[in-house]
Protein backbone atom coordinates (compact mmCIF):
# COMPACT_ATOMS: atom_id res chain seq x y z
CA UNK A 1 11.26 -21.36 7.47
CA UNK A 2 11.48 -18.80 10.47
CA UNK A 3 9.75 -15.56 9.36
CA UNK A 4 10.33 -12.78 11.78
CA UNK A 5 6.95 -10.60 11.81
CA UNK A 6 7.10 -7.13 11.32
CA UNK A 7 8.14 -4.89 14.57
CA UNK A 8 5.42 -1.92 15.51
CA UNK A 9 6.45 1.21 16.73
CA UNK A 10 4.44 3.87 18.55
CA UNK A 11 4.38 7.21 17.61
CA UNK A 12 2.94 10.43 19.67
CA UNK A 13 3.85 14.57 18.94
CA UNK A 14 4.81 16.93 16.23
CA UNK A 15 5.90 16.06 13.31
CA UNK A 16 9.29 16.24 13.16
CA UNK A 17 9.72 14.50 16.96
CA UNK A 18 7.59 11.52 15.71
CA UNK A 19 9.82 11.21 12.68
CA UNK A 20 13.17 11.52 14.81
CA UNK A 21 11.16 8.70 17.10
CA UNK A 22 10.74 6.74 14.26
CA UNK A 23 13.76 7.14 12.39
CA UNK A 24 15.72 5.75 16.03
CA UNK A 25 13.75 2.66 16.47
CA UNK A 26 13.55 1.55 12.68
CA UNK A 27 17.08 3.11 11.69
CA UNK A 28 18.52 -0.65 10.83
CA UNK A 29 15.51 -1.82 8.47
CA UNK A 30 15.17 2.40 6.95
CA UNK A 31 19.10 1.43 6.02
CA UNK A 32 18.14 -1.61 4.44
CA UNK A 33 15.30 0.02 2.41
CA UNK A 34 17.59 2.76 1.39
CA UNK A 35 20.16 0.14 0.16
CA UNK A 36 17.61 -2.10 -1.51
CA UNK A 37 16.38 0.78 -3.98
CA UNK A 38 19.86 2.77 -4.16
CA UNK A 39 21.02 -0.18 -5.62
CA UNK A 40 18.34 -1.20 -7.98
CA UNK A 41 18.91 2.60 -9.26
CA UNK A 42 22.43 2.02 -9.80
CA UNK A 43 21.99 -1.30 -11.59
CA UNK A 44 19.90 0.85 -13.86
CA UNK A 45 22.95 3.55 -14.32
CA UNK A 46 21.71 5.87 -11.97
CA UNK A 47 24.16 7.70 -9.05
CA UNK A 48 23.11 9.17 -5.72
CA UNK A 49 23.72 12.98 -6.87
CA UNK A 50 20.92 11.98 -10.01
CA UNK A 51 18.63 10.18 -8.04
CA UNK A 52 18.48 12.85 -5.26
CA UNK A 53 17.66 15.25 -7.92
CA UNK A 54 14.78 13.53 -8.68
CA UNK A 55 13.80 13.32 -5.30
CA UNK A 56 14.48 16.89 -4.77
CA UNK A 57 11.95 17.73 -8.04
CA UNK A 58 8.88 16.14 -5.96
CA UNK A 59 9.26 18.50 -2.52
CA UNK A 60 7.42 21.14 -4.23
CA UNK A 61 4.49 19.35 -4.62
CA UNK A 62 4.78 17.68 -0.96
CA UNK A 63 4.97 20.48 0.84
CA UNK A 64 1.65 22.29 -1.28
CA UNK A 65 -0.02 18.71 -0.33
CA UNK A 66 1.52 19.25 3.17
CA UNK A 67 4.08 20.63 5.26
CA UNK A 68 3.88 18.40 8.11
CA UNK A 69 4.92 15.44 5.72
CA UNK A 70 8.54 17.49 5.09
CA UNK A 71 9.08 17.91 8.55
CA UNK A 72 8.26 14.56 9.43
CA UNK A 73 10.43 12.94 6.69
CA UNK A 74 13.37 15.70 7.83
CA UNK A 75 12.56 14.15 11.59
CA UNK A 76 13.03 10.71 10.42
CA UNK A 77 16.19 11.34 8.63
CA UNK A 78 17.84 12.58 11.24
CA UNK A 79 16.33 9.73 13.59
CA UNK A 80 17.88 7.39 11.85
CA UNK A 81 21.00 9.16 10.24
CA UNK A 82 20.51 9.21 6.57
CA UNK A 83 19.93 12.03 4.31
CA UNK A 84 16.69 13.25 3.92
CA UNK A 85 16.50 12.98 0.24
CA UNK A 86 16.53 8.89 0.50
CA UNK A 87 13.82 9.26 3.08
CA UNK A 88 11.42 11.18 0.53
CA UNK A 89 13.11 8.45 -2.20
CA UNK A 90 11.53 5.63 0.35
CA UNK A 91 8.06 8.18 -0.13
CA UNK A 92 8.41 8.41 -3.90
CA UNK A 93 10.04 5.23 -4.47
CA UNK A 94 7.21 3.90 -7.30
CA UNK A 95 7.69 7.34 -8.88
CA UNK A 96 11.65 7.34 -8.71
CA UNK A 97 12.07 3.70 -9.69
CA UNK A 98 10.19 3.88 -12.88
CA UNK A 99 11.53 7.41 -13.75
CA UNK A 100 14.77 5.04 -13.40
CA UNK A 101 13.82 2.42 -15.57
CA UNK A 102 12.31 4.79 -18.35
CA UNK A 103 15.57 6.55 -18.55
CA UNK A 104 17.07 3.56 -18.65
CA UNK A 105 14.51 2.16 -21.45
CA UNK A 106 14.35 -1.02 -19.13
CA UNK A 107 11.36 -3.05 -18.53
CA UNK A 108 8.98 -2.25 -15.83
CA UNK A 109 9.02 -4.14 -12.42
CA UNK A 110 5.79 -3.63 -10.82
CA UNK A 111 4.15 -4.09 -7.96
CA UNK A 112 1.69 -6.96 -7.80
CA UNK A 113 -1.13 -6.91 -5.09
CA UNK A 114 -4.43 -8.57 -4.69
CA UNK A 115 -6.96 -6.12 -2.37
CA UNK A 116 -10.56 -7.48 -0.93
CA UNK A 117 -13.73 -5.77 0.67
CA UNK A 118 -16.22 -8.20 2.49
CA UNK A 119 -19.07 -5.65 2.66
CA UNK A 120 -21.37 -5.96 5.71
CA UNK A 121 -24.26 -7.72 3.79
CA UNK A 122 -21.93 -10.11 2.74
CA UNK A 123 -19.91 -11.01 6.12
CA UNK A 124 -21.25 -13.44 8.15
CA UNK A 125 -21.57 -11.00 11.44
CA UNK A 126 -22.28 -8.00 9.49
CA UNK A 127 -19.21 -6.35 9.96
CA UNK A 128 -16.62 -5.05 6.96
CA UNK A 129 -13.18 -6.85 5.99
CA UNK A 130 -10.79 -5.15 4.28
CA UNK A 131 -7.63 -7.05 3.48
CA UNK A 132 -5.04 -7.17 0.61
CA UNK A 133 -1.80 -9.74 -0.76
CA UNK A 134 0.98 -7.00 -1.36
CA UNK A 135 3.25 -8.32 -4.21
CA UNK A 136 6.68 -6.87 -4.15
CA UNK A 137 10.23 -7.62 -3.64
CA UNK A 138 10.87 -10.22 -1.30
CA UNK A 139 13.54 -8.49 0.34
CA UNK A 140 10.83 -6.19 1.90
CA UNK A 141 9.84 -8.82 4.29
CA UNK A 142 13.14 -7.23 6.19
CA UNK A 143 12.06 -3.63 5.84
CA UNK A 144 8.21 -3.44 6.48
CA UNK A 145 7.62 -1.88 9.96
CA UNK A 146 3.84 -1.56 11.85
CA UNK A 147 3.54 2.22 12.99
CA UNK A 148 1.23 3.08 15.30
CA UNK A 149 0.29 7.02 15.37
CA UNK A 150 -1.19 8.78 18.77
CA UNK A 151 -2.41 12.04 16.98
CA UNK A 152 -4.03 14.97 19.22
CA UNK A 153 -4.84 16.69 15.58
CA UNK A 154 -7.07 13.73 13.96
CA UNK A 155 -8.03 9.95 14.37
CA UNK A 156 -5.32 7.76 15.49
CA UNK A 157 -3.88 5.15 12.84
CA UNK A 158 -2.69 2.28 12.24
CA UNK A 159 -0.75 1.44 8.89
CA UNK A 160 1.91 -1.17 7.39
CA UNK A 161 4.35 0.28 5.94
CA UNK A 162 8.33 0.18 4.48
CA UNK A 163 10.54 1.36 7.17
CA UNK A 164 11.00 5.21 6.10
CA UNK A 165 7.96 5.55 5.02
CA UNK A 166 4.87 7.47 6.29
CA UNK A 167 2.12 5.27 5.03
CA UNK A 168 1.17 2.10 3.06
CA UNK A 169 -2.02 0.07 4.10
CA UNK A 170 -3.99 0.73 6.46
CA UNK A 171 -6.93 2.09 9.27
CA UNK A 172 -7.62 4.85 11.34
CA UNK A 173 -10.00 5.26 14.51
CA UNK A 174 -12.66 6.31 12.36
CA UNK A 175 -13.30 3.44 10.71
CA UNK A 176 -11.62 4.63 7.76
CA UNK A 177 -9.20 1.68 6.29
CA UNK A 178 -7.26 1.45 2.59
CA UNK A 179 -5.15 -0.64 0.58
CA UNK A 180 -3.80 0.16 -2.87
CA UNK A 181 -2.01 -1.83 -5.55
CA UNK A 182 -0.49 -0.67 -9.09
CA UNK A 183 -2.11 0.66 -12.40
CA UNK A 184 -0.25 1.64 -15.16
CA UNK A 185 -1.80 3.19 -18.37
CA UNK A 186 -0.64 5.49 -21.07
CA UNK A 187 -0.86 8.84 -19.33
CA UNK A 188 1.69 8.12 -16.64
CA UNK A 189 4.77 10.12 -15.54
CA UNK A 190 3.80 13.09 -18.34
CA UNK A 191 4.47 15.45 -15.04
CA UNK A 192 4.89 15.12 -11.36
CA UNK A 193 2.12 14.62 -9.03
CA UNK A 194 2.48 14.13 -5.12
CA UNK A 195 3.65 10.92 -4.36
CA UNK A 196 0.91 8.09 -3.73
CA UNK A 197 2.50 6.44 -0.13
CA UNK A 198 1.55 10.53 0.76
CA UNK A 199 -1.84 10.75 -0.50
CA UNK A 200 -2.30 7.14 1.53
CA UNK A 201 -1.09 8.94 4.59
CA UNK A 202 -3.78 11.93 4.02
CA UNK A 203 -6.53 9.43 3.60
CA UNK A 204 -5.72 7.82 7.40
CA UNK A 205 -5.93 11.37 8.51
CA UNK A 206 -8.99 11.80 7.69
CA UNK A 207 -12.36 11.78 10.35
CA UNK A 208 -14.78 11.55 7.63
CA UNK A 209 -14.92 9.16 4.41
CA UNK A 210 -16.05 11.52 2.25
CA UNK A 211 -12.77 13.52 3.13
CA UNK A 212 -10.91 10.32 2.27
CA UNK A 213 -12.34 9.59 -1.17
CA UNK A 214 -11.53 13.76 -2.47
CA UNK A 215 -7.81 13.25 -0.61
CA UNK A 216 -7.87 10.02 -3.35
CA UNK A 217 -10.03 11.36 -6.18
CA UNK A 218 -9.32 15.16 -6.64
CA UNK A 219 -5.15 14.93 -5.85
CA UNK A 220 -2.90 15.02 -8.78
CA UNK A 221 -0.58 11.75 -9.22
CA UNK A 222 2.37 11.20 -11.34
CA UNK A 223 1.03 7.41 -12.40
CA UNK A 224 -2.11 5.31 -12.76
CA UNK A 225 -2.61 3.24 -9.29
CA UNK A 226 -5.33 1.43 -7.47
CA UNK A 227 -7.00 2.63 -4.19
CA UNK A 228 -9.66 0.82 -2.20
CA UNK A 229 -10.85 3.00 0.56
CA UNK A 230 -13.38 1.47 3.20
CA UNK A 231 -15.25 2.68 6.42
CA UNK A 232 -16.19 0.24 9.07
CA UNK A 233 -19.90 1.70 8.83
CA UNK A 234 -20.59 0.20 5.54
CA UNK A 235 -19.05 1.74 2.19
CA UNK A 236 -16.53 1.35 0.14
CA UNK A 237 -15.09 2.38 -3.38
CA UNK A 238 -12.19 1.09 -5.72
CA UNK A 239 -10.91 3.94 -7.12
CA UNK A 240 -9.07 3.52 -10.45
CA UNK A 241 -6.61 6.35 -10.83
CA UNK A 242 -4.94 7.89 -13.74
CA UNK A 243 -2.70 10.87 -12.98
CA UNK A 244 -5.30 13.21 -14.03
CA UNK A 245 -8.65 11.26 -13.67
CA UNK A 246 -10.47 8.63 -11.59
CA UNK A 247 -12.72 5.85 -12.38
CA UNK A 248 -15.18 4.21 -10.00
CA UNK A 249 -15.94 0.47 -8.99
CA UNK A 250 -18.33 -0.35 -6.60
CA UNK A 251 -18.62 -3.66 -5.28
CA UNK A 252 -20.74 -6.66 -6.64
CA UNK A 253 -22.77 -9.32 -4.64
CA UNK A 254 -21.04 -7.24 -1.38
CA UNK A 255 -17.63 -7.97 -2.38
CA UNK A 256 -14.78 -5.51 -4.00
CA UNK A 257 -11.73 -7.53 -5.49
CA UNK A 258 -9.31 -6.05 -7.40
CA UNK A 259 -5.87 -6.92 -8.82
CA UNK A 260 -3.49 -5.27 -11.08
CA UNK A 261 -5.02 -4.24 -14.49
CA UNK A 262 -8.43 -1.80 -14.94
CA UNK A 263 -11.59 -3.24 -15.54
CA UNK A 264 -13.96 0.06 -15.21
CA UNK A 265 -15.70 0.40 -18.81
CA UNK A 266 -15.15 3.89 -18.66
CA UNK A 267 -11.74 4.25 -18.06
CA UNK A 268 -10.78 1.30 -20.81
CA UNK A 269 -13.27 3.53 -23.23
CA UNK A 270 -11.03 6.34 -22.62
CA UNK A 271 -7.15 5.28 -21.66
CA UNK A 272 -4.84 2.46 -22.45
CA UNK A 273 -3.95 -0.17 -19.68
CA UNK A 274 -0.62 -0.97 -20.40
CA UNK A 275 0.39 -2.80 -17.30
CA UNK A 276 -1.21 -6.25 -18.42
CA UNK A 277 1.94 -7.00 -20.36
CA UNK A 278 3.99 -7.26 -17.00
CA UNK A 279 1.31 -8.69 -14.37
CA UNK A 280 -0.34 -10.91 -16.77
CA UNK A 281 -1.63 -13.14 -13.79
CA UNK A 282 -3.60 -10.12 -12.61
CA UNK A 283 -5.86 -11.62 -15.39
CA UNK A 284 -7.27 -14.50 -12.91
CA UNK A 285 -6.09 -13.45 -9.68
CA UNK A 286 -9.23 -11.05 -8.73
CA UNK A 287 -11.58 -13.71 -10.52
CA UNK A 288 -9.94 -16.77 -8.25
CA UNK A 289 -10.65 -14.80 -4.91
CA UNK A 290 -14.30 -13.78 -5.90
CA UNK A 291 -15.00 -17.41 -6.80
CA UNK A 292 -13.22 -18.38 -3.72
CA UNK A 293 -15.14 -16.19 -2.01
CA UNK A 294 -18.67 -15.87 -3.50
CA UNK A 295 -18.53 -20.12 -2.68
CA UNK A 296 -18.78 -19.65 0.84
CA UNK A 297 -21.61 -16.98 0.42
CA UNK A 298 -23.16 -16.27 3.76
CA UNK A 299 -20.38 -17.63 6.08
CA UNK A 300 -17.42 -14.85 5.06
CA UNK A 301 -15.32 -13.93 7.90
CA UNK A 302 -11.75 -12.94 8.23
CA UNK A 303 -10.52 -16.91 8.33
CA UNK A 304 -12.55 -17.28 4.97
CA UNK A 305 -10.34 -13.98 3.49
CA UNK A 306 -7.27 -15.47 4.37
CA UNK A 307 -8.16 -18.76 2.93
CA UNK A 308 -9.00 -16.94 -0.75
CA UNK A 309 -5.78 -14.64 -0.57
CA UNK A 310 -4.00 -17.88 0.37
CA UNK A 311 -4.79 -19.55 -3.06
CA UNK A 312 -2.03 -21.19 -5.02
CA UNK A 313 -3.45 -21.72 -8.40
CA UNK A 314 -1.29 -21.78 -11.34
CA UNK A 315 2.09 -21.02 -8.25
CA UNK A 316 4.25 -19.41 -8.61
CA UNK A 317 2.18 -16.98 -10.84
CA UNK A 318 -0.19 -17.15 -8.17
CA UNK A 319 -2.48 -15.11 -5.88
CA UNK A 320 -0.08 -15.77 -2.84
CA UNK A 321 3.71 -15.82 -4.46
CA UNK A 322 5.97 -18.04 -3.32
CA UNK A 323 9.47 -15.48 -3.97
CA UNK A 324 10.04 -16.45 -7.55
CA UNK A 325 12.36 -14.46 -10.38
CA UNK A 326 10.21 -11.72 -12.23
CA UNK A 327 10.27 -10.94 -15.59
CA UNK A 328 12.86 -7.71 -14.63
CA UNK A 329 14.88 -10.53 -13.24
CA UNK A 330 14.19 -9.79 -9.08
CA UNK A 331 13.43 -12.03 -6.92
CA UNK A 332 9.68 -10.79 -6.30
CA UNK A 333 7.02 -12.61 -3.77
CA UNK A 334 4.14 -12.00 -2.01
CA UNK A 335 5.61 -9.73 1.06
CA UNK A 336 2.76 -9.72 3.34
CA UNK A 337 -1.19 -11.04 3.44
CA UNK A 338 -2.45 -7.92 5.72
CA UNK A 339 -5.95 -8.19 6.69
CA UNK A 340 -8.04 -5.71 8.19
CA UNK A 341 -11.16 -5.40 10.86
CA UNK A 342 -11.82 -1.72 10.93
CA UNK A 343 -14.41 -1.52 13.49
CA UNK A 344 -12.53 -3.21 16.03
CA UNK A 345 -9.30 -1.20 14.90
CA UNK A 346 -7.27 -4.91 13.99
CA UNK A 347 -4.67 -5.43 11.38
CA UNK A 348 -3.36 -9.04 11.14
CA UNK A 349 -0.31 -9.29 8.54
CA UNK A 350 1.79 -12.43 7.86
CA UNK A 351 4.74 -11.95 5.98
CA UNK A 352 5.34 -14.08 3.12
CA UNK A 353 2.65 -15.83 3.45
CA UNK A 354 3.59 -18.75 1.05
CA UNK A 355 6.27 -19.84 3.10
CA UNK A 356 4.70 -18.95 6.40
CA UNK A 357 0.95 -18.80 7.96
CA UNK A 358 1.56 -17.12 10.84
CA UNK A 359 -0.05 -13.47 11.28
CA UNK A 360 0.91 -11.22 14.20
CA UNK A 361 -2.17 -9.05 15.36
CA UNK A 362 -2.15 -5.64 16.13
CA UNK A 363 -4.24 -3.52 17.25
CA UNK A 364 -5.18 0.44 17.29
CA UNK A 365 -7.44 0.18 20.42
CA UNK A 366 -6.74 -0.67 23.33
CA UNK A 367 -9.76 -3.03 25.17
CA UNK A 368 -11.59 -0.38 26.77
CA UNK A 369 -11.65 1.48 23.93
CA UNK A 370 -12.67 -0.85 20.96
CA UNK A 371 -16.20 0.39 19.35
CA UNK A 372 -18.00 0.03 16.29
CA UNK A 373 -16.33 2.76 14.43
């Protein structure tokens, strides 16, 4: 099977020109994002005038968080022709969807996701990895878009990302790189919070790590989620969020791996995980990739990564998902394997990775100007 890899586009300017820049060259996969989710809303009895309500609810809190991100979503809309509410809805779409579904009283469909940190000590030429296995639709493999960002305000980045939106994964020229993958727990959606793909974005803008982890620890979220942030200099945390609270994990034998359900003893003394029900594979997928990994202790390098987040035990309820029909009844898959050298400013993703081992490199420096970050 042909996979066609995801397309990058460079970005320069104010905010609102880089979002009309963007909007033009990704208007046909934006469309297709737009589509995807307006429909999935409708299946679940919800019409444009409702679900732009909803979207309309979180600006508020965006532009408190920041006004640049309005302007730049406002930018891409008109880029790309659409209205600017399904541009935040691309921004907000985890919070949106499952508003959807609980007025609906339907069953969750969740993302999946498998993220990995290779920790200096543990690499075998002492420099970080940070890669993840994002489990989604597979329809996404259409609508994911590479952008790169020229900023004279902050370090440049580098991030994967649905076409529309502002971030996903990621790195920055600082060193600073992240991934994230979905929580859910019994405190979600009792208010609004800003909108995680944002609070993503804010961590790539950020010089300093420690400026990173309060951007991820101190903002407000509507819902529990997941966010490893790294630095190419030799630290990293897993963050466990709840809307209003966040749990620590630090890694173990130099290696963070997390998957879909919280395993800090602190936050299962205090909350309830209640996403196990719908990823129960999340059980064995972070213990398959440490084994994988911890096995070739001392010789860990980005082909040995790959090799763990390529694992097909127990397929298709496996660590790399072949598309297969989720319990909600969509056709879900692991969308990309995207993994990260921070220091030398690299992203590698391969879409679908089960059907297709081919990774496109890009890359946030430029020769002359790769360094240790």
């Amino acid at each position: 099977m042909t996979v066609e890899p995801f397309p990058l586009i460079e970005l320069s300017g104010p905010a609102e020109q880089r979002g009309r820049h963007y909007g033009r060259q990704a208007a046909r996969r934006i469309r297709r994002s737009i589509e995807h989710y307006s429909a999935q809303l409708a299946a679940d009895g919800h019409g444009t005038a409702t679900v732009h309500g909803w979207v309309r609810d979180f600006l508020p809190r965006i532009e408190a968080f920041d006004a640049d991100y309005i302007a730049e979503m406002r930018g891409i809309a008109a880029g790309a022709e659409v209205a600017f509410e399904d541009i935040v809805l691309i921004n907000a779409r985890t919070e949106v969807l499952q508003l959807g579904k609980r007025q609906a009283a339907a069953r969750k469909d969740p993302d999946g996701c498998t993220g990995v940190v290779v920790m200096p000590e543990a690499s075998a030429d002492g420099s970080l990895i940070h890669a993840q296995n994002w489990d989604w639709k597979s329809e996404c493999a259409e609508t994911g878009v590479v952008l790169r960002i020229r900023r004279d305000d902050g370090p440049d980045i580098l991030t994967f990302v649905e076409a529309g939106g502002l971030a996903r994964a990621g790195l920055n020229a600082a060193g600073i790189a992240i991934t994230a993958n979905y929580l859910q727990s019994d405190r979600d959606y009792r208010s609004l919070g800003v909108p995680l793909a944002l609070i993503r974005r804010k961590v790539l803008e950020k010089e300093f790590v420690a400026q990173a982890f309060q951007a991820v620890y101190a903002t407000v979220k509507s819902a529990s989620n997941n966010v490893i942030v790294s630095q190419a200099g030799g630290i990293a945390i897993n963050f466990e969020c709840a809307p209003d609270e966040t749990f620590q994990v630090h890694a173990t034998n130099g290696l963070i791996v997390h998957a879909n359900h919280f395993i800090s003893p602190v936050a299962l003394s205090k909350l309830k995980d209640a996403g196990v029900a719908t990823t129960p594979d999340s059980l064995y997928r972070d213990l398959r990739v440490r084994q994988l990994l911890e096995a070739r202790k001392g010789g860990l390098d980005v082909q040995a990564v790959k090799d763990a987040l390529f694992d097909d035990y127990q397929s298709p309820w496996a660590v790399c998902r072949p598309p297969r029909l989720n319990a909600a009844g969509n056709l879900s898959a692991t969308v990309a394997m995207l993994v990260m050298q921070p220091a030398k400013g690299v992203l590698e993703v391969a879409p679908l990775p089960a059907l297709n081992r081919q990774f496109t490199r890009y890359e946030l420096f430029s020769n002359a100007e790769a360094r240790a970050a």
